[in-house]
N, C-alpha and C. Protein backbone atom coordinates (compact mmCIF):
# COMPACT_ATOMS: atom_id res chain seq x y z
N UNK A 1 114.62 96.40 112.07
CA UNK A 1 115.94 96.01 112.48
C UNK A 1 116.73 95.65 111.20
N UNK A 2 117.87 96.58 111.50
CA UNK A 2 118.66 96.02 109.63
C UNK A 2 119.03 94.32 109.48
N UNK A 3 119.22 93.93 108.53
CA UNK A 3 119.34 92.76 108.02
C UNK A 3 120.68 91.88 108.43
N UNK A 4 121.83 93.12 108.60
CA UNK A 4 123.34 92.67 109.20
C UNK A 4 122.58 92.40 110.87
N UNK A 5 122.25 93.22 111.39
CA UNK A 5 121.62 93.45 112.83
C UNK A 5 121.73 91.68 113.17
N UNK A 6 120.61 91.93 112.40
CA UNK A 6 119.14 90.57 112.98
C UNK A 6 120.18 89.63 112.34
N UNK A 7 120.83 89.40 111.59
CA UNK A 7 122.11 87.76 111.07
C UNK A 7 122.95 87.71 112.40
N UNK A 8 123.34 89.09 112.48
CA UNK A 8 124.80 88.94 114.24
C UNK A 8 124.20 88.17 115.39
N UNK A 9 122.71 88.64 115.38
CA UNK A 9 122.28 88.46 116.89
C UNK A 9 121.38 87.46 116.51
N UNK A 10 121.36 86.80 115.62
CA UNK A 10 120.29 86.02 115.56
C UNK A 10 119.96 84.67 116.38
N UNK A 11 121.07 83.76 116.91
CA UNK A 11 120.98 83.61 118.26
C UNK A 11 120.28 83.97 119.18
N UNK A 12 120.35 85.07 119.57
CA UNK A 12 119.31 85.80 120.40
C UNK A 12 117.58 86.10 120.52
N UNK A 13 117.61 85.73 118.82
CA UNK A 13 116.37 86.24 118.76
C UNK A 13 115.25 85.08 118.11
N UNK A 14 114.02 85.23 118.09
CA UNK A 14 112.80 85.14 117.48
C UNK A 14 112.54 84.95 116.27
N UNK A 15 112.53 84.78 114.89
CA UNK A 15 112.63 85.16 113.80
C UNK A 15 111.02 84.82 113.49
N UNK A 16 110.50 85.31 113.11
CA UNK A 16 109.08 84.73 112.77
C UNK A 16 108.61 85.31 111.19
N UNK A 17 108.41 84.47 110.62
CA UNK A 17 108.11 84.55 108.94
C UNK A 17 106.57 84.68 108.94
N UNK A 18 106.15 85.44 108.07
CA UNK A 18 104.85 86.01 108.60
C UNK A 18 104.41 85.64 107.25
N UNK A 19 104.99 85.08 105.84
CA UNK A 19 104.61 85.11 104.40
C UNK A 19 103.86 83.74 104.51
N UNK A 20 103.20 83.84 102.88
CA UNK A 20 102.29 82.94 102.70
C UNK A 20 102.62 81.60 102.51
N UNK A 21 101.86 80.22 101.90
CA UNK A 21 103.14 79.28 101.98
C UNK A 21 103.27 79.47 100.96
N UNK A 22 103.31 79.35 99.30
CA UNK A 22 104.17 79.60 98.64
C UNK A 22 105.36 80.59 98.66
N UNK A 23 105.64 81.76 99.57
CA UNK A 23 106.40 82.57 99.74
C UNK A 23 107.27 81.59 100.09
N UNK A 24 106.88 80.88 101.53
CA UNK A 24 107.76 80.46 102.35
C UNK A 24 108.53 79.00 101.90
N UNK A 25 107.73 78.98 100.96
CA UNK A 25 108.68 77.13 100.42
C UNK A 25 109.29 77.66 99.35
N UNK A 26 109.13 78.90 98.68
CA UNK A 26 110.56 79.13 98.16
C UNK A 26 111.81 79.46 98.38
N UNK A 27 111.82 80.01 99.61
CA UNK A 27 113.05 80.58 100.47
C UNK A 27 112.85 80.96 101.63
N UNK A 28 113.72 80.43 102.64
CA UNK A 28 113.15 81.23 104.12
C UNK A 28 114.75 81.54 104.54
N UNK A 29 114.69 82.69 106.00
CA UNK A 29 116.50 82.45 106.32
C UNK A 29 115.98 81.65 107.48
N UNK A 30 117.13 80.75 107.24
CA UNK A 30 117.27 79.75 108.10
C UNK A 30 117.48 79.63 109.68
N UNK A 31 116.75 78.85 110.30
CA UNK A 31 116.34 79.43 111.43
C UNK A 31 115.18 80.07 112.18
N UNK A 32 114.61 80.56 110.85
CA UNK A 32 112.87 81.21 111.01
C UNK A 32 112.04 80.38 111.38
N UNK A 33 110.86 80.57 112.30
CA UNK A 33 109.92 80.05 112.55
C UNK A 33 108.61 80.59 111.43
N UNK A 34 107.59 79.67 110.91
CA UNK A 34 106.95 80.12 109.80
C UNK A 34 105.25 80.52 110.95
N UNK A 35 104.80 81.30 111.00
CA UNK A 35 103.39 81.47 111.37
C UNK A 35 103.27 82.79 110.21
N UNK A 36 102.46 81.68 109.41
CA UNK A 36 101.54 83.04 108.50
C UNK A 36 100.54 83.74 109.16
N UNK A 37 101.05 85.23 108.64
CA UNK A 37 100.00 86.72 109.23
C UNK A 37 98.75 85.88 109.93
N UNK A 38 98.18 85.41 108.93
CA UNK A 38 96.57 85.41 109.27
C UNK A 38 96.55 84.11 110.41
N UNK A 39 97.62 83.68 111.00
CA UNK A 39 97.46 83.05 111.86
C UNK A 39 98.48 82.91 113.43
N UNK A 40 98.67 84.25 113.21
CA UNK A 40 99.62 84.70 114.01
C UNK A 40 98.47 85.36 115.23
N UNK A 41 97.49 85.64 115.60
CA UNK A 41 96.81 85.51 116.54
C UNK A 41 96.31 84.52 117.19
N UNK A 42 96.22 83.34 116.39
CA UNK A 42 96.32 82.13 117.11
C UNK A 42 97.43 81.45 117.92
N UNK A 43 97.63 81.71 117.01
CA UNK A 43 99.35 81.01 117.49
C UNK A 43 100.16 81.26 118.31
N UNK A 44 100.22 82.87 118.81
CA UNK A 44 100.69 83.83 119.30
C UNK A 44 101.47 83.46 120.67
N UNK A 45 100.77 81.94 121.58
CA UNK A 45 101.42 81.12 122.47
C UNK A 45 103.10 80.30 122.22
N UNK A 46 103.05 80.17 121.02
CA UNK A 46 104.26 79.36 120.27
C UNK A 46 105.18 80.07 121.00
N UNK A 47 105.22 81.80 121.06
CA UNK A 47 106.42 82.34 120.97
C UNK A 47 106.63 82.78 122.64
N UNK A 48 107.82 83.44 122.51
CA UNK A 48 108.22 83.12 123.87
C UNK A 48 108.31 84.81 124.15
N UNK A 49 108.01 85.53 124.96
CA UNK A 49 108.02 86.47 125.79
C UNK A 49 108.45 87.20 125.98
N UNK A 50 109.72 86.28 126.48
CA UNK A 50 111.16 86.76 126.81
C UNK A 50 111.99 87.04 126.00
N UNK A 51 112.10 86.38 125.03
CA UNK A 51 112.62 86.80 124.07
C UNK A 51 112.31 87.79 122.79
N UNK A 52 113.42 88.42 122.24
CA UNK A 52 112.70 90.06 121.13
C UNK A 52 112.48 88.76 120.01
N UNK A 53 111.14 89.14 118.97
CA UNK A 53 110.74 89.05 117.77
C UNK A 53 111.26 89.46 117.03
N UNK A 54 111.37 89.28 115.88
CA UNK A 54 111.91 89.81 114.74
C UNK A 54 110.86 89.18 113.53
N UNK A 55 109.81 89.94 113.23
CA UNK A 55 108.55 89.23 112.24
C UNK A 55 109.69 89.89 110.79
N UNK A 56 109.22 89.09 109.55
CA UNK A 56 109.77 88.87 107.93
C UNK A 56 108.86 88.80 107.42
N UNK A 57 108.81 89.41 106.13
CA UNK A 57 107.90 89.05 105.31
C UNK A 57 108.84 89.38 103.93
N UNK A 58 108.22 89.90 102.76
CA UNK A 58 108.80 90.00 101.70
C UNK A 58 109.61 91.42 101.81
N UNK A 59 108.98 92.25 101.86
CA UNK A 59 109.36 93.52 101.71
C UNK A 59 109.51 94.50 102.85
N UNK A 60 108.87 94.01 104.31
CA UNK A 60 109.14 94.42 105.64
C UNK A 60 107.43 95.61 105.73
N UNK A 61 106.67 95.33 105.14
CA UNK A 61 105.40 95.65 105.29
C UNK A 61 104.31 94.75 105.86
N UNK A 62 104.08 93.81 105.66
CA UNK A 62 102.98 92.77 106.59
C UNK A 62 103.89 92.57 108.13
N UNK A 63 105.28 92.40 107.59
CA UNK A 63 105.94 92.23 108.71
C UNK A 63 105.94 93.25 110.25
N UNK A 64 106.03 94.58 109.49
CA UNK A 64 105.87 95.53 110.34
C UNK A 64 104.31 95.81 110.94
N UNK A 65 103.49 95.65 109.96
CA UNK A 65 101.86 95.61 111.08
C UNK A 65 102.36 94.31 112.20
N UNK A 66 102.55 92.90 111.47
CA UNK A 66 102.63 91.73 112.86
C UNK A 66 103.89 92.57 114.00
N UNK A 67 104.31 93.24 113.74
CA UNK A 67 105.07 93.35 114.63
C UNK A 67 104.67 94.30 116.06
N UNK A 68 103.96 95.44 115.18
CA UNK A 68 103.42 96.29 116.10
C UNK A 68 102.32 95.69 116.68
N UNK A 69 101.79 94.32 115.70
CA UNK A 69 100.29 93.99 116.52
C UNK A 69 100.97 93.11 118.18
N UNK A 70 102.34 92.77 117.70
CA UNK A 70 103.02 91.74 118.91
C UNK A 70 103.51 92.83 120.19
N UNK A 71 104.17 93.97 119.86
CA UNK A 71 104.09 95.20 120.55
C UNK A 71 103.00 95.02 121.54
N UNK A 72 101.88 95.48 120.68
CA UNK A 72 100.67 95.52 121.68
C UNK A 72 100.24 94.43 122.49
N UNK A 73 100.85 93.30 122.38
CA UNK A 73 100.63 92.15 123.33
C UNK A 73 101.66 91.95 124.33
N UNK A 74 102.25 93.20 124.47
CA UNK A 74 103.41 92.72 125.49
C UNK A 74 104.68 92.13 124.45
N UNK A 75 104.84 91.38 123.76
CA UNK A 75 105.93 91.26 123.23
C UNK A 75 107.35 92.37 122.69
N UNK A 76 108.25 91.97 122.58
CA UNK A 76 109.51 93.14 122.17
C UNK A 76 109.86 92.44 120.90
N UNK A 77 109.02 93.18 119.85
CA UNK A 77 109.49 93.14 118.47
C UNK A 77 109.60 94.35 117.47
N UNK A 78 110.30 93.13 116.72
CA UNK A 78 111.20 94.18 115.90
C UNK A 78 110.74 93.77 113.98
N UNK A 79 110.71 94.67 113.04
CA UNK A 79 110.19 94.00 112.05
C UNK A 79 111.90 93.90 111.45
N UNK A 80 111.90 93.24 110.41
CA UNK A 80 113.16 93.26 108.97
C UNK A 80 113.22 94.18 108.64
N UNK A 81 113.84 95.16 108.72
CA UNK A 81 113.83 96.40 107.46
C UNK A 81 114.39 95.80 106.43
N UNK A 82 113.30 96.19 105.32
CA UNK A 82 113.29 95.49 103.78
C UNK A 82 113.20 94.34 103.68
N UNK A 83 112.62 93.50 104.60
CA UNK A 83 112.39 92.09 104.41
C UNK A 83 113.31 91.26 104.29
N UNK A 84 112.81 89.91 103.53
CA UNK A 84 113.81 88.80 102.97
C UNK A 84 114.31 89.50 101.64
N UNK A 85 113.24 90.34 101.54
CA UNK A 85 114.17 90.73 99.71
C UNK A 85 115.76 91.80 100.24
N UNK A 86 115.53 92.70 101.62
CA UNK A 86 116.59 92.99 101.37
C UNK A 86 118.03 92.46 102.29
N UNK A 87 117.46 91.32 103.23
CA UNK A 87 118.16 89.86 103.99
C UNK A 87 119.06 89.02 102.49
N UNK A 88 118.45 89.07 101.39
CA UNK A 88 119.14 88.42 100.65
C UNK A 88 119.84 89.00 99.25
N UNK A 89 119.69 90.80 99.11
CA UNK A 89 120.59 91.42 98.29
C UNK A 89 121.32 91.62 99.46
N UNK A 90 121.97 92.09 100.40
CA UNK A 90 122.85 91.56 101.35
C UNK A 90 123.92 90.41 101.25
N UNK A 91 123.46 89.50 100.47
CA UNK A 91 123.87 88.29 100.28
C UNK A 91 124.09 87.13 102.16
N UNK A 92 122.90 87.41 102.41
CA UNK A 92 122.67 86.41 103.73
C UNK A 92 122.16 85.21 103.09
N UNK A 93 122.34 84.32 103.89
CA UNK A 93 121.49 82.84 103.78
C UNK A 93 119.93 82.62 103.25
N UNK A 94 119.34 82.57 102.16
CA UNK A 94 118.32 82.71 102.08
C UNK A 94 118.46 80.83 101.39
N UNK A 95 116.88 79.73 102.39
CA UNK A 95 117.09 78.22 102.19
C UNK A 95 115.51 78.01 101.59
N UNK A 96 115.39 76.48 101.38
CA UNK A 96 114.54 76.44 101.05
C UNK A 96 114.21 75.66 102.19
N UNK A 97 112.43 75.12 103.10
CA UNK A 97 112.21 74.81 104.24
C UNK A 97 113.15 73.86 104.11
N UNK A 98 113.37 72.84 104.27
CA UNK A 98 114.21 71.71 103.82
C UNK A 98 115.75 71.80 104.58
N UNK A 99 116.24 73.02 104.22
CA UNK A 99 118.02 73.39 104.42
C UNK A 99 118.24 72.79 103.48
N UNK A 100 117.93 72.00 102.47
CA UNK A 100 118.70 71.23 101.31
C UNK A 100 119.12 72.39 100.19
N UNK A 101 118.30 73.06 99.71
CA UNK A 101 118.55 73.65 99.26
C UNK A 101 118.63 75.49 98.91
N UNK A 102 119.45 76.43 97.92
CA UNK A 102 119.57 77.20 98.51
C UNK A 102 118.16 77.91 98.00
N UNK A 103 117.80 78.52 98.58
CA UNK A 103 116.16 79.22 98.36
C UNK A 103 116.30 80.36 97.92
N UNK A 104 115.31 81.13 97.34
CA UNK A 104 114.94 82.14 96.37
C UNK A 104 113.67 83.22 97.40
N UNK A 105 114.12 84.16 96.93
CA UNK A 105 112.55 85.45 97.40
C UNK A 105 111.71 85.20 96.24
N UNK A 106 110.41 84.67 97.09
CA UNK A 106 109.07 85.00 96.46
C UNK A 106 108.27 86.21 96.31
């Protein structure tokens, strides 16, 4: 899902950050929920159903396996095309967990 896409509707949607934690305490877009990859089968209850996913990662590659793995569970997701790296040459909101400050791609 392009990067303008997923900012318009983001309201609407899921955002789920799939990066590691140093990825994620350097910059997240705001609003994201953080479940790292490797614990996104656990977790997998957090999220809601009904609503479309939208998994992130750096570059829209880990993102896109979690996404298809959420596919296969019944979920309606969607990955980042190009990740947070390309959510924030865009010039979108990229924070640090906090909202205090403005955050960076790891």
């Amino acid at each position: 899902m392009d990067p303008r896409e997923v900012h318009e509707k983001q309201d609407q949607l899921q955002l789920v950050d799939v990066r590691e934690p140093q990825e994620w305490q350097a910059g997240r877009i705001p609003g994201s929920q953080w479940i790292p990859m490797d614990e996104l089968s656990a977790r997998i209850g957090e999220l809601d159903q009904q609503h479309r996913v939208v998994t992130i990662c750096r570059s829209g590659k880990r993102s896109g396996e979690m996404a298809e793995f959420l596919n296969g569970r019944g979920y309606r997701a969607d990955n980042l095309d190009g990740g947070i790296r390309a959510w924030a040459e865009q010039g979108l909101p990229v924070r640090t967990p906090d909202g205090e400050q403005p955050g960076k791609v790891a």
